[in-house]
N, C-alpha and C. Protein backbone atom coordinates (compact mmCIF):
# COMPACT_ATOMS: atom_id res chain seq x y z
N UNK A 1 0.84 -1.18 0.00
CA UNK A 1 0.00 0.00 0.00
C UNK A 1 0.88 1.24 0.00
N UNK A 2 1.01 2.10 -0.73
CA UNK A 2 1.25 3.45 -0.62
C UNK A 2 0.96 3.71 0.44
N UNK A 3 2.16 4.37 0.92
CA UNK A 3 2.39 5.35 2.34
C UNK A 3 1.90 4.21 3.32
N UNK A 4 2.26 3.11 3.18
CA UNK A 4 1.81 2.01 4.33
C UNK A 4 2.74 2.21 5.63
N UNK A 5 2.13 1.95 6.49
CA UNK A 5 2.94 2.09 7.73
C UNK A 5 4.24 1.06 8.24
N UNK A 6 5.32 0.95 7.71
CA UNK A 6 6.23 -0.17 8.18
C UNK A 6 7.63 0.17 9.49
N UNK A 7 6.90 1.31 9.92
CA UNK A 7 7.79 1.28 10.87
C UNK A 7 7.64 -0.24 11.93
N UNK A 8 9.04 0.14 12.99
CA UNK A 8 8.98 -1.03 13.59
C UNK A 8 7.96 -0.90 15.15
N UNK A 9 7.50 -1.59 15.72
CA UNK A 9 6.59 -1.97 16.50
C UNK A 9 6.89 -2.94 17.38
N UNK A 10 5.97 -3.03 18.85
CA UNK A 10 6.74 -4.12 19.40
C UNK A 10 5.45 -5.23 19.02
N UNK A 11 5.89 -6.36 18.86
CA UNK A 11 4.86 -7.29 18.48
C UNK A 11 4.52 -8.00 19.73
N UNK A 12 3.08 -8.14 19.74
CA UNK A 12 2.37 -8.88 20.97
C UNK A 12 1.02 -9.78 20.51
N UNK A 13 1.05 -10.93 21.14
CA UNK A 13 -0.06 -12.18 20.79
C UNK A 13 -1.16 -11.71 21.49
N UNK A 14 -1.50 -10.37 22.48
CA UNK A 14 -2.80 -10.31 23.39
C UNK A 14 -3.94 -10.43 22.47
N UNK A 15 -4.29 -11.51 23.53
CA UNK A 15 -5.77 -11.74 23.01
C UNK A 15 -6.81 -10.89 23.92
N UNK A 16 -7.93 -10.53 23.19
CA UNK A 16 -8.96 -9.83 24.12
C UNK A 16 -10.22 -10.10 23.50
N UNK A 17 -10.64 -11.43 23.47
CA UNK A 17 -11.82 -11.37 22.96
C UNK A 17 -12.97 -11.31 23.60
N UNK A 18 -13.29 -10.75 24.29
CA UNK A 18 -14.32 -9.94 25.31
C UNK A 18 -14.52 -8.83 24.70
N UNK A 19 -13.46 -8.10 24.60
CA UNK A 19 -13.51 -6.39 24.13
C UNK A 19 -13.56 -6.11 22.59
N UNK A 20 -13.69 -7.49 22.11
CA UNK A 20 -13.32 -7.55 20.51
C UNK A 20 -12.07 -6.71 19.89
N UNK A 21 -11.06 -6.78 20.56
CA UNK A 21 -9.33 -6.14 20.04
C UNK A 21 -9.31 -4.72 20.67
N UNK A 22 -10.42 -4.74 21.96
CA UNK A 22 -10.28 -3.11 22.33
C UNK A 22 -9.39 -2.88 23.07
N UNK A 23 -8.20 -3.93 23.33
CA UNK A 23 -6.93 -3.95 23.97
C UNK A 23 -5.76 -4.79 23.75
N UNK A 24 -6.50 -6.02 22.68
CA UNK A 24 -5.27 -6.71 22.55
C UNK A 24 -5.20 -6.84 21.34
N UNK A 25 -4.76 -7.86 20.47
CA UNK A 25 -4.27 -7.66 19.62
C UNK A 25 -4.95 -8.85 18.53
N UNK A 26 -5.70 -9.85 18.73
CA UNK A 26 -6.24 -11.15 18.29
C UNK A 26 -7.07 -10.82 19.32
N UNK A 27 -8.80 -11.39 18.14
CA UNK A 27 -9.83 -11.88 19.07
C UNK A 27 -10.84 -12.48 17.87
N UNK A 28 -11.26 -13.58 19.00
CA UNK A 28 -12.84 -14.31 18.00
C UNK A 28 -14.18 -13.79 18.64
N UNK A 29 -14.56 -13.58 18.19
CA UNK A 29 -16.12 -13.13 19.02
C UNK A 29 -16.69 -13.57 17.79
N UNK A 30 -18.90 -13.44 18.02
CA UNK A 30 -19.62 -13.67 17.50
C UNK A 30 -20.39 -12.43 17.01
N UNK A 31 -19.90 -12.26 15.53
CA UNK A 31 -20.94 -11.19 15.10
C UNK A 31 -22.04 -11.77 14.78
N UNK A 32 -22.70 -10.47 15.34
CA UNK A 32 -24.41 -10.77 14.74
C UNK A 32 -24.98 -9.01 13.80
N UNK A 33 -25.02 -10.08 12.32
CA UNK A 33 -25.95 -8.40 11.37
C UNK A 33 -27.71 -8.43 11.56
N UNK A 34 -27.60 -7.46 11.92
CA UNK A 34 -29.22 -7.26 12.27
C UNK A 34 -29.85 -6.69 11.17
N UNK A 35 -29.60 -6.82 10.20
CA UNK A 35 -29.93 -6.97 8.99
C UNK A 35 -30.61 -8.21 8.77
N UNK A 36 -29.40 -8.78 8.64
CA UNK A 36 -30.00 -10.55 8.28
C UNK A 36 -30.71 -11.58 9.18
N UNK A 37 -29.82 -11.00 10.82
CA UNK A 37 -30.47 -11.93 11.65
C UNK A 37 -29.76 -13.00 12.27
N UNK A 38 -28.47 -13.01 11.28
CA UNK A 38 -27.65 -14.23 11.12
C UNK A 38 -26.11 -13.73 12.29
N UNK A 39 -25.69 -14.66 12.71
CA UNK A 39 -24.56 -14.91 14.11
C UNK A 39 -23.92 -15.52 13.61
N UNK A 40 -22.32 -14.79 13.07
CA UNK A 40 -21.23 -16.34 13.02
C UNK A 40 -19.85 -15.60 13.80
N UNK A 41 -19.07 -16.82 13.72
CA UNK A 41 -17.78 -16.48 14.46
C UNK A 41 -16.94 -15.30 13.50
N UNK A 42 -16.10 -15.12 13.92
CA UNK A 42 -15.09 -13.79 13.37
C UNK A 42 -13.87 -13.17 13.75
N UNK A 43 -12.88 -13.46 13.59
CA UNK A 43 -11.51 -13.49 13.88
C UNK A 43 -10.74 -12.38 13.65
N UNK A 44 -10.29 -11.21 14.14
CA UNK A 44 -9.86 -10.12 13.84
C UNK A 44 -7.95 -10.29 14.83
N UNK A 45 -7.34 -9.83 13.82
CA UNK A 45 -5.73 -9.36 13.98
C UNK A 45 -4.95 -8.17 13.71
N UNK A 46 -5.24 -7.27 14.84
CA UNK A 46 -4.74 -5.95 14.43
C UNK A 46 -3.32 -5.89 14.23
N UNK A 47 -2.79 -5.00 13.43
CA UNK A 47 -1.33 -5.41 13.17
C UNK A 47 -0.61 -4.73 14.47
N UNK A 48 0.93 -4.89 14.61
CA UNK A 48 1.76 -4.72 15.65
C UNK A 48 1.64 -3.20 15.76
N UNK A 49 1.77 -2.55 17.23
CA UNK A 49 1.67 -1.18 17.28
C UNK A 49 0.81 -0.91 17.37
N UNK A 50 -0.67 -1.40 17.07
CA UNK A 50 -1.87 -0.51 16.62
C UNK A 50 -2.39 0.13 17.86
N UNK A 51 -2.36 -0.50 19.06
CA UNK A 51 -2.79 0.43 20.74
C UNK A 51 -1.44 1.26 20.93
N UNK A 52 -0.83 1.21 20.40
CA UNK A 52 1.03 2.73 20.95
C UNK A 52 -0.16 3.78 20.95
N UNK A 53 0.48 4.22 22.11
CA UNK A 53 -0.55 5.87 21.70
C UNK A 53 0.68 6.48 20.74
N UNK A 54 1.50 6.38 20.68
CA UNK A 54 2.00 7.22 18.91
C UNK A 54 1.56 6.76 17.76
N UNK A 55 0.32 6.08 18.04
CA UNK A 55 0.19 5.40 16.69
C UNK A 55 -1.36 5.58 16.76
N UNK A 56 -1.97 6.46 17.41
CA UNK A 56 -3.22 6.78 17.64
C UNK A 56 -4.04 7.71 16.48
N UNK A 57 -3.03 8.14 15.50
CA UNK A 57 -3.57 8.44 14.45
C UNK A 57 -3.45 7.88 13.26
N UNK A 58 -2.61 6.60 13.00
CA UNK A 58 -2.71 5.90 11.79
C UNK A 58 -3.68 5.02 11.65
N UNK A 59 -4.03 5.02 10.29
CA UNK A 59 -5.33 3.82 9.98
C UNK A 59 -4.56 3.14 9.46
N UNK A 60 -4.78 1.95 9.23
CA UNK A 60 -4.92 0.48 8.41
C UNK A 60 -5.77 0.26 7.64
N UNK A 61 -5.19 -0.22 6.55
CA UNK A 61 -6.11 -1.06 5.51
C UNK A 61 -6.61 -2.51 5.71
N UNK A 62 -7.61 -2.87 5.09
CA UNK A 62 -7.96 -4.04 5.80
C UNK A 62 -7.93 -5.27 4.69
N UNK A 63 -7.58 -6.17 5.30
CA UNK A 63 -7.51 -7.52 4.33
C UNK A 63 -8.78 -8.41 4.92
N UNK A 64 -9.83 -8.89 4.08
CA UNK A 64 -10.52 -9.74 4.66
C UNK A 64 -10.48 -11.54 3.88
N UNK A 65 -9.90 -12.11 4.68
CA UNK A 65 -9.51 -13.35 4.19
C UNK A 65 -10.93 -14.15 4.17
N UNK A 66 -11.12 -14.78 2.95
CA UNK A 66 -12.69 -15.79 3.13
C UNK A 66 -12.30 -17.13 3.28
N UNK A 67 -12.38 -18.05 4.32
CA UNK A 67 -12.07 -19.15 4.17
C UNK A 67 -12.77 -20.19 3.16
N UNK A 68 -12.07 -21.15 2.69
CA UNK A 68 -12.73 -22.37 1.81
C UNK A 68 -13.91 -23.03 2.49
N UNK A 69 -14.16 -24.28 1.37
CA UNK A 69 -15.32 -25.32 1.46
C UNK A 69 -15.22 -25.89 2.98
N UNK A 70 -16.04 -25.90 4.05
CA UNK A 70 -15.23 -26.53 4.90
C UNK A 70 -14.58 -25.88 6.31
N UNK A 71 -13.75 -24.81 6.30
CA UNK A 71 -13.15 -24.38 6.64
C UNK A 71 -14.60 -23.11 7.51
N UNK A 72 -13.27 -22.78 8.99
CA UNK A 72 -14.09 -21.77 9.68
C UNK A 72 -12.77 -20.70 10.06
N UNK A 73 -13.05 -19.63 10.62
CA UNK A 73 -12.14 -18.58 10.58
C UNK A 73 -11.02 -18.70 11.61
N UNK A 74 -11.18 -19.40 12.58
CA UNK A 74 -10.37 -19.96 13.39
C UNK A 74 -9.29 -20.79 13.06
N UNK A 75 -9.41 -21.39 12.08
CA UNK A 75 -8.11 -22.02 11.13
C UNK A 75 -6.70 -21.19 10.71
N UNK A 76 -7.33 -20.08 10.60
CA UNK A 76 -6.42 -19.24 9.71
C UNK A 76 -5.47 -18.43 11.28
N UNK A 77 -5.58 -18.36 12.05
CA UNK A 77 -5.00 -18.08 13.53
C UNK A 77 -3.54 -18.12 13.41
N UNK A 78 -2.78 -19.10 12.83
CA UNK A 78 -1.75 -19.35 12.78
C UNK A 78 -1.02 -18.47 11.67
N UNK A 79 -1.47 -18.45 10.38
CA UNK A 79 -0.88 -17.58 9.35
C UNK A 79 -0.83 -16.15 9.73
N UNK A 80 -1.70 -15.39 10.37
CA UNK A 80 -2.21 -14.43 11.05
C UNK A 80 -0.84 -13.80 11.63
N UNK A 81 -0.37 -14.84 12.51
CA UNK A 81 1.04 -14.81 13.48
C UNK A 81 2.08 -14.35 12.69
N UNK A 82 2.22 -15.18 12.24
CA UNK A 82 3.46 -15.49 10.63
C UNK A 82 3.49 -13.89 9.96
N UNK A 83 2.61 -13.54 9.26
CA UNK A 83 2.18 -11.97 8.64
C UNK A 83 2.50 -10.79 9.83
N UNK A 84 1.72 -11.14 11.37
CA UNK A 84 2.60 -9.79 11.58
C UNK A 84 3.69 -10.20 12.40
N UNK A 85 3.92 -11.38 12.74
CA UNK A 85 5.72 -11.01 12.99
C UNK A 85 6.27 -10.70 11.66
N UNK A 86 6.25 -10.65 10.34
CA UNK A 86 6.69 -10.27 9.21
C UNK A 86 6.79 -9.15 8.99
N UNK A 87 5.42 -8.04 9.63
CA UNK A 87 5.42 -6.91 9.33
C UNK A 87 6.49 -6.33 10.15
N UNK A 88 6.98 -6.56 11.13
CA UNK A 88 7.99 -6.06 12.21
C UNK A 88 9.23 -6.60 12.66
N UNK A 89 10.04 -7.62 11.20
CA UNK A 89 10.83 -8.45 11.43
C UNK A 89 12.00 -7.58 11.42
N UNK A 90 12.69 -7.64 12.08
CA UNK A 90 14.25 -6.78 13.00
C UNK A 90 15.22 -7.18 11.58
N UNK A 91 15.21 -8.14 10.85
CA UNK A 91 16.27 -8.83 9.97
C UNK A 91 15.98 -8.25 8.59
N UNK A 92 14.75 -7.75 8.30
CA UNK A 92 14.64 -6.88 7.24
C UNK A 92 14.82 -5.41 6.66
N UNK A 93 14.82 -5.28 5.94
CA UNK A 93 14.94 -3.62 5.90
C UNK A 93 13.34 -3.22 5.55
N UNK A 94 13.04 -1.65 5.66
CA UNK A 94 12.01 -1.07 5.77
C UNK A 94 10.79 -1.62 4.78
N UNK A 95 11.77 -1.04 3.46
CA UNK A 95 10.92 -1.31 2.53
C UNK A 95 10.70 -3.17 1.71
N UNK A 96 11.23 -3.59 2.10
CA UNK A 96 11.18 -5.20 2.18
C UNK A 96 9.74 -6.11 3.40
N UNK A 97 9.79 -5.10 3.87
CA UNK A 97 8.58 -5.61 5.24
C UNK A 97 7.09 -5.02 4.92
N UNK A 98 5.99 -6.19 4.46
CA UNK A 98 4.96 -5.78 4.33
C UNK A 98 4.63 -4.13 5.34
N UNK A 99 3.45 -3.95 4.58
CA UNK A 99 2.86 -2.48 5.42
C UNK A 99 2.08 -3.15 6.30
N UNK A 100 2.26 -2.89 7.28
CA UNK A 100 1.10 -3.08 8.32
C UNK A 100 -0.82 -2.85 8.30
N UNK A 101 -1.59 -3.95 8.44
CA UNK A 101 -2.90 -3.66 7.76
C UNK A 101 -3.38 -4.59 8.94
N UNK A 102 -4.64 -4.26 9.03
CA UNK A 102 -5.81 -5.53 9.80
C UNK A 102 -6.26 -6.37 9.53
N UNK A 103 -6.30 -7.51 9.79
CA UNK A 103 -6.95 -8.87 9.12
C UNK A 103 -8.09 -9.38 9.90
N UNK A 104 -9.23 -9.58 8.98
CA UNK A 104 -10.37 -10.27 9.36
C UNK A 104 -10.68 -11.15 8.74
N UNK A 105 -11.36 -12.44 9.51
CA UNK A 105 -11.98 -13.45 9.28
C UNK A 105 -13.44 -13.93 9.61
N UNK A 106 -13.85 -13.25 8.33
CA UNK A 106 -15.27 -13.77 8.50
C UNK A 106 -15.62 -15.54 8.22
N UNK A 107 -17.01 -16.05 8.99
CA UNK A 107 -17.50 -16.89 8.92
C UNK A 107 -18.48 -17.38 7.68
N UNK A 108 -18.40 -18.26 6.79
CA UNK A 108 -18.97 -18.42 5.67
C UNK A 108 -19.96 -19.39 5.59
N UNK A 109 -19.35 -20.18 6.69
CA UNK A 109 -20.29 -21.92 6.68
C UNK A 109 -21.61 -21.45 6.84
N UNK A 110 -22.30 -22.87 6.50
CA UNK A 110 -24.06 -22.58 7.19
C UNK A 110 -24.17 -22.55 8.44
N UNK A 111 -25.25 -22.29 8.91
CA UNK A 111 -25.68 -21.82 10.07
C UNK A 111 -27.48 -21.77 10.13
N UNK A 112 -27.47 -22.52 11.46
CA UNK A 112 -29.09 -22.44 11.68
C UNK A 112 -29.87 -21.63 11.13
N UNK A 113 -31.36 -21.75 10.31
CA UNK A 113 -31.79 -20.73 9.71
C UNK A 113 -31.56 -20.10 8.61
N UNK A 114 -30.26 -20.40 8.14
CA UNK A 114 -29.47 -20.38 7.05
C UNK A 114 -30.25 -20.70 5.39
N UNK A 115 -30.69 -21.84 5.73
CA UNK A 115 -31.38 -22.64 4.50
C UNK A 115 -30.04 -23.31 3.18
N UNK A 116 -28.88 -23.41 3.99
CA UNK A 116 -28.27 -24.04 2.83
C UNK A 116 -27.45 -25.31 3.52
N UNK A 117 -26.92 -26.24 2.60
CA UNK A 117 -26.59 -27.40 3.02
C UNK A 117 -25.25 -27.65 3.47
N UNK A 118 -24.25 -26.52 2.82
CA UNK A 118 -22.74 -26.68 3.08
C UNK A 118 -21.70 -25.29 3.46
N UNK A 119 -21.97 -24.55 2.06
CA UNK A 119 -21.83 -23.66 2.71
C UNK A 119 -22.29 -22.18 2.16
N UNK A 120 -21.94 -21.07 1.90
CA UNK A 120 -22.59 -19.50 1.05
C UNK A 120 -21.56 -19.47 -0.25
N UNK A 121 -20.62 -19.45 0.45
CA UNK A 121 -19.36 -19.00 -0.78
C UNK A 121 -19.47 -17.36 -0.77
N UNK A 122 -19.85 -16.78 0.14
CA UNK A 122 -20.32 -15.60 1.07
C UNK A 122 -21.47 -14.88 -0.38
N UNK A 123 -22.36 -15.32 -0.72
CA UNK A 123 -23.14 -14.41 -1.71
C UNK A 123 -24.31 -15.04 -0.85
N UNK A 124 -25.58 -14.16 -1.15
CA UNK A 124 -26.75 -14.22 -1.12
C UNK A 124 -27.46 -14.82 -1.56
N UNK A 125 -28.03 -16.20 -0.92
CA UNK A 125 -29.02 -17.38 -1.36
C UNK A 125 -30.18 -16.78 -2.80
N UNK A 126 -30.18 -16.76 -3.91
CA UNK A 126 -31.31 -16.53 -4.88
C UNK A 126 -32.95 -17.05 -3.78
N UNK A 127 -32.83 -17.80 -3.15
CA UNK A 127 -34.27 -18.07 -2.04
C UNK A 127 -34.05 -17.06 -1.34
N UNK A 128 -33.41 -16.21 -0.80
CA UNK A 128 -33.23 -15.31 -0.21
C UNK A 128 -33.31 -15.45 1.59
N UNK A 129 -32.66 -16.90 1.66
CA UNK A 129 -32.72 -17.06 3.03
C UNK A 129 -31.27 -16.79 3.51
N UNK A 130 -30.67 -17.70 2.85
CA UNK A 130 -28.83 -17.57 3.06
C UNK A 130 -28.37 -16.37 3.04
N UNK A 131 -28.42 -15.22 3.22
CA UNK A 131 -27.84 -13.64 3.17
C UNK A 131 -26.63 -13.28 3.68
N UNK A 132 -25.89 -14.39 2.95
CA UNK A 132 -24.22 -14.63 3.51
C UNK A 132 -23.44 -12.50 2.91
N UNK A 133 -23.75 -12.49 1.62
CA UNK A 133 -23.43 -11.18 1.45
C UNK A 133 -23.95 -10.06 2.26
N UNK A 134 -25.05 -9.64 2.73
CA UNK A 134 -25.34 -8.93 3.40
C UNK A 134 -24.94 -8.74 4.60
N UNK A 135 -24.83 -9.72 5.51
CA UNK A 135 -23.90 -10.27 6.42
C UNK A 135 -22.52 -9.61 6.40
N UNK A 136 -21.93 -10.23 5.02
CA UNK A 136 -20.54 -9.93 5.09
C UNK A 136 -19.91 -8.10 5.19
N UNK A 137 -21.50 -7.28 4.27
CA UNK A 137 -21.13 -6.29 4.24
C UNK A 137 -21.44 -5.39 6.00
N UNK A 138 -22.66 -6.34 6.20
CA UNK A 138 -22.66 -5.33 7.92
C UNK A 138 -21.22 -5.21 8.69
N UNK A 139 -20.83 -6.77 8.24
CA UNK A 139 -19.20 -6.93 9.25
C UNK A 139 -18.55 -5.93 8.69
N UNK A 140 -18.10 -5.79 7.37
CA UNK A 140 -17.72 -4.68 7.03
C UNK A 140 -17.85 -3.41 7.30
N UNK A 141 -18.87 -2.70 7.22
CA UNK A 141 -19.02 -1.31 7.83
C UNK A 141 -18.93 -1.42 9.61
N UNK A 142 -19.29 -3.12 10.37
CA UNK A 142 -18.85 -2.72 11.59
C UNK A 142 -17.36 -2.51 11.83
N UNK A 143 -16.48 -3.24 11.32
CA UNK A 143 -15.31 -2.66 11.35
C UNK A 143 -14.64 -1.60 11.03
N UNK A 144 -15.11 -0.76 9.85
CA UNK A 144 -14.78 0.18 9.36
C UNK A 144 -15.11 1.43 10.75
N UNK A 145 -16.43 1.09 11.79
CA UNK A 145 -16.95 2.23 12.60
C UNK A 145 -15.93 1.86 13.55
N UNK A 146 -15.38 0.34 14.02
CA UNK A 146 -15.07 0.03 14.84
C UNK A 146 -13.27 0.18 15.21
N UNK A 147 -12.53 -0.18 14.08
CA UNK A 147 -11.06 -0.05 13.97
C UNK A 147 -10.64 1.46 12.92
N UNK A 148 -9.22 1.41 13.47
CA UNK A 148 -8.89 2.86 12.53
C UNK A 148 -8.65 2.38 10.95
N UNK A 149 -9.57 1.97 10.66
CA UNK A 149 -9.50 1.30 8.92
C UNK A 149 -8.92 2.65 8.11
N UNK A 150 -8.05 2.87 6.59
CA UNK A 150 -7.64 3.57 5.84
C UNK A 150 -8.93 3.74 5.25
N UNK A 151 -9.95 4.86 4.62
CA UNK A 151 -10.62 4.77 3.60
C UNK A 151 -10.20 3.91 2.23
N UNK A 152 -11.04 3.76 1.51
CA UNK A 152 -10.79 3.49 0.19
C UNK A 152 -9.71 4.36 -0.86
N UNK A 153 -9.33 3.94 -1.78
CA UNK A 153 -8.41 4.80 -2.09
C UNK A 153 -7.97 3.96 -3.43
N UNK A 154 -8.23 4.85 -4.68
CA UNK A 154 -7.63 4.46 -6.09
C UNK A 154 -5.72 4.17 -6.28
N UNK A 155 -5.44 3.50 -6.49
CA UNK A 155 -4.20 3.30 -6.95
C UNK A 155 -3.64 3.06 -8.53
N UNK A 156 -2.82 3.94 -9.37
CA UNK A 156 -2.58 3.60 -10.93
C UNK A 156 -1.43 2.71 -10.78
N UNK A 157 -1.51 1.55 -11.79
CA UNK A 157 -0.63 0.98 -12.05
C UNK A 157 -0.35 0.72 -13.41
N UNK A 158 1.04 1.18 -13.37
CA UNK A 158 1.84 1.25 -14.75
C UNK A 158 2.63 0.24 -14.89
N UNK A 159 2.71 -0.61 -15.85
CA UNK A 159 3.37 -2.05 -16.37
C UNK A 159 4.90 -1.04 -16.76
C-alpha cells in the first residue's frame, strides 16, 4: 500500500476477545448483522503497534480473508502470526517488510436458519434465506466504525 505504515513496533499475541481487540491484539467473538439476523464467528488481527498511543492516528487497511469449502475462521490463527511477525521483522529492511494492515476473518459456513446445506461461498441465497453477502457487508461497515480502517483509495498501475 502506498504510504503504508512499516515502521517497527513491538509485536504482541494479546488476546482480548471480550472487548473484541479493544486492547489486545487477536480476538474471535460472534458477530451478529441485524440486517440478516444471522450470528457467526469472526476473527480479527490488528497489526503490531496498533494500541502505541503514537500510533493513535494511523489507519490500516484491511484484508478480509474468506475461508474455503469446509473451513471456519479460526483455522487461519496461525498464518495471522506469521504476517505480523513479518510486518515487524528486525532482519529486514524497511521497505522489504509488508505495510502493516488488519486482518479479518469472516464466517462463511451454514448456520441455523441459514437454508443451505454446506456452505454460502459468502453471496446471497437466490431463495433469499442464506444472506451470507449482506452479512458480510454489515461486518464490514462494523469494522470500518469500529477499527482505525484507511478509507478506500484508487491506486494507478503502470506495467
Amino acid at each position: 500500500w502506498p504510504g503504508g505504515d512499516r515502521r517497527m513496533a513491538a509485536f504482541s499475541t494479546t488476546v482480548d476477545n471480550a472487548g473484541r481487540c479493544a486492547n489486545g491484539y487477536q480476538c474471535a467473538f460472534e458477530f451478529r448483522s441485524d440486517r440478516t439476523g444471522r450470528a457467526g464467528p469472526v476473527s480479527v488481527f490488528l497489526p503490531p503497534g496498533y494500541h502505541d498511543p503514537a500510533n493513535a492516528g494511523v489507519r490500516y487497511p484491511v484484508v478480509y480473508l474468506l475461508h474455503g469449502y469446509g473451513m471456519q475462521p479460526s483455522e487461519f490463527a496461525g498464518a495471522a502470526l506469521v504476517v505480523a511477525a513479518r510486518m515487524v521483522a528486525r532482519n529486514t529492511g524497511d521497505w522489504q517488510r509488508p505495510a502493516k494492515f488488519i486482518l479479518v476473518f469472516p464466517d462463511g459456513r451454514c448456520r441455523d436458519g441459514d437454508g443451505c446445506l454446506e456452505g454460502t461461498f459468502f453471496v446471497d441465497s437466490v431463495a433469499g434465506n442464506a444472506r451470507m453477502e449482506t452479512y458480510f457487508l454489515d461486518l464490514y461497515n462494523w469494522v470500518d466504525r469500529t477499527y482505525r480502517t484507511r478509507p478506500t483509495e484508487s491506486v494507478e498501475v503502470v506495467e
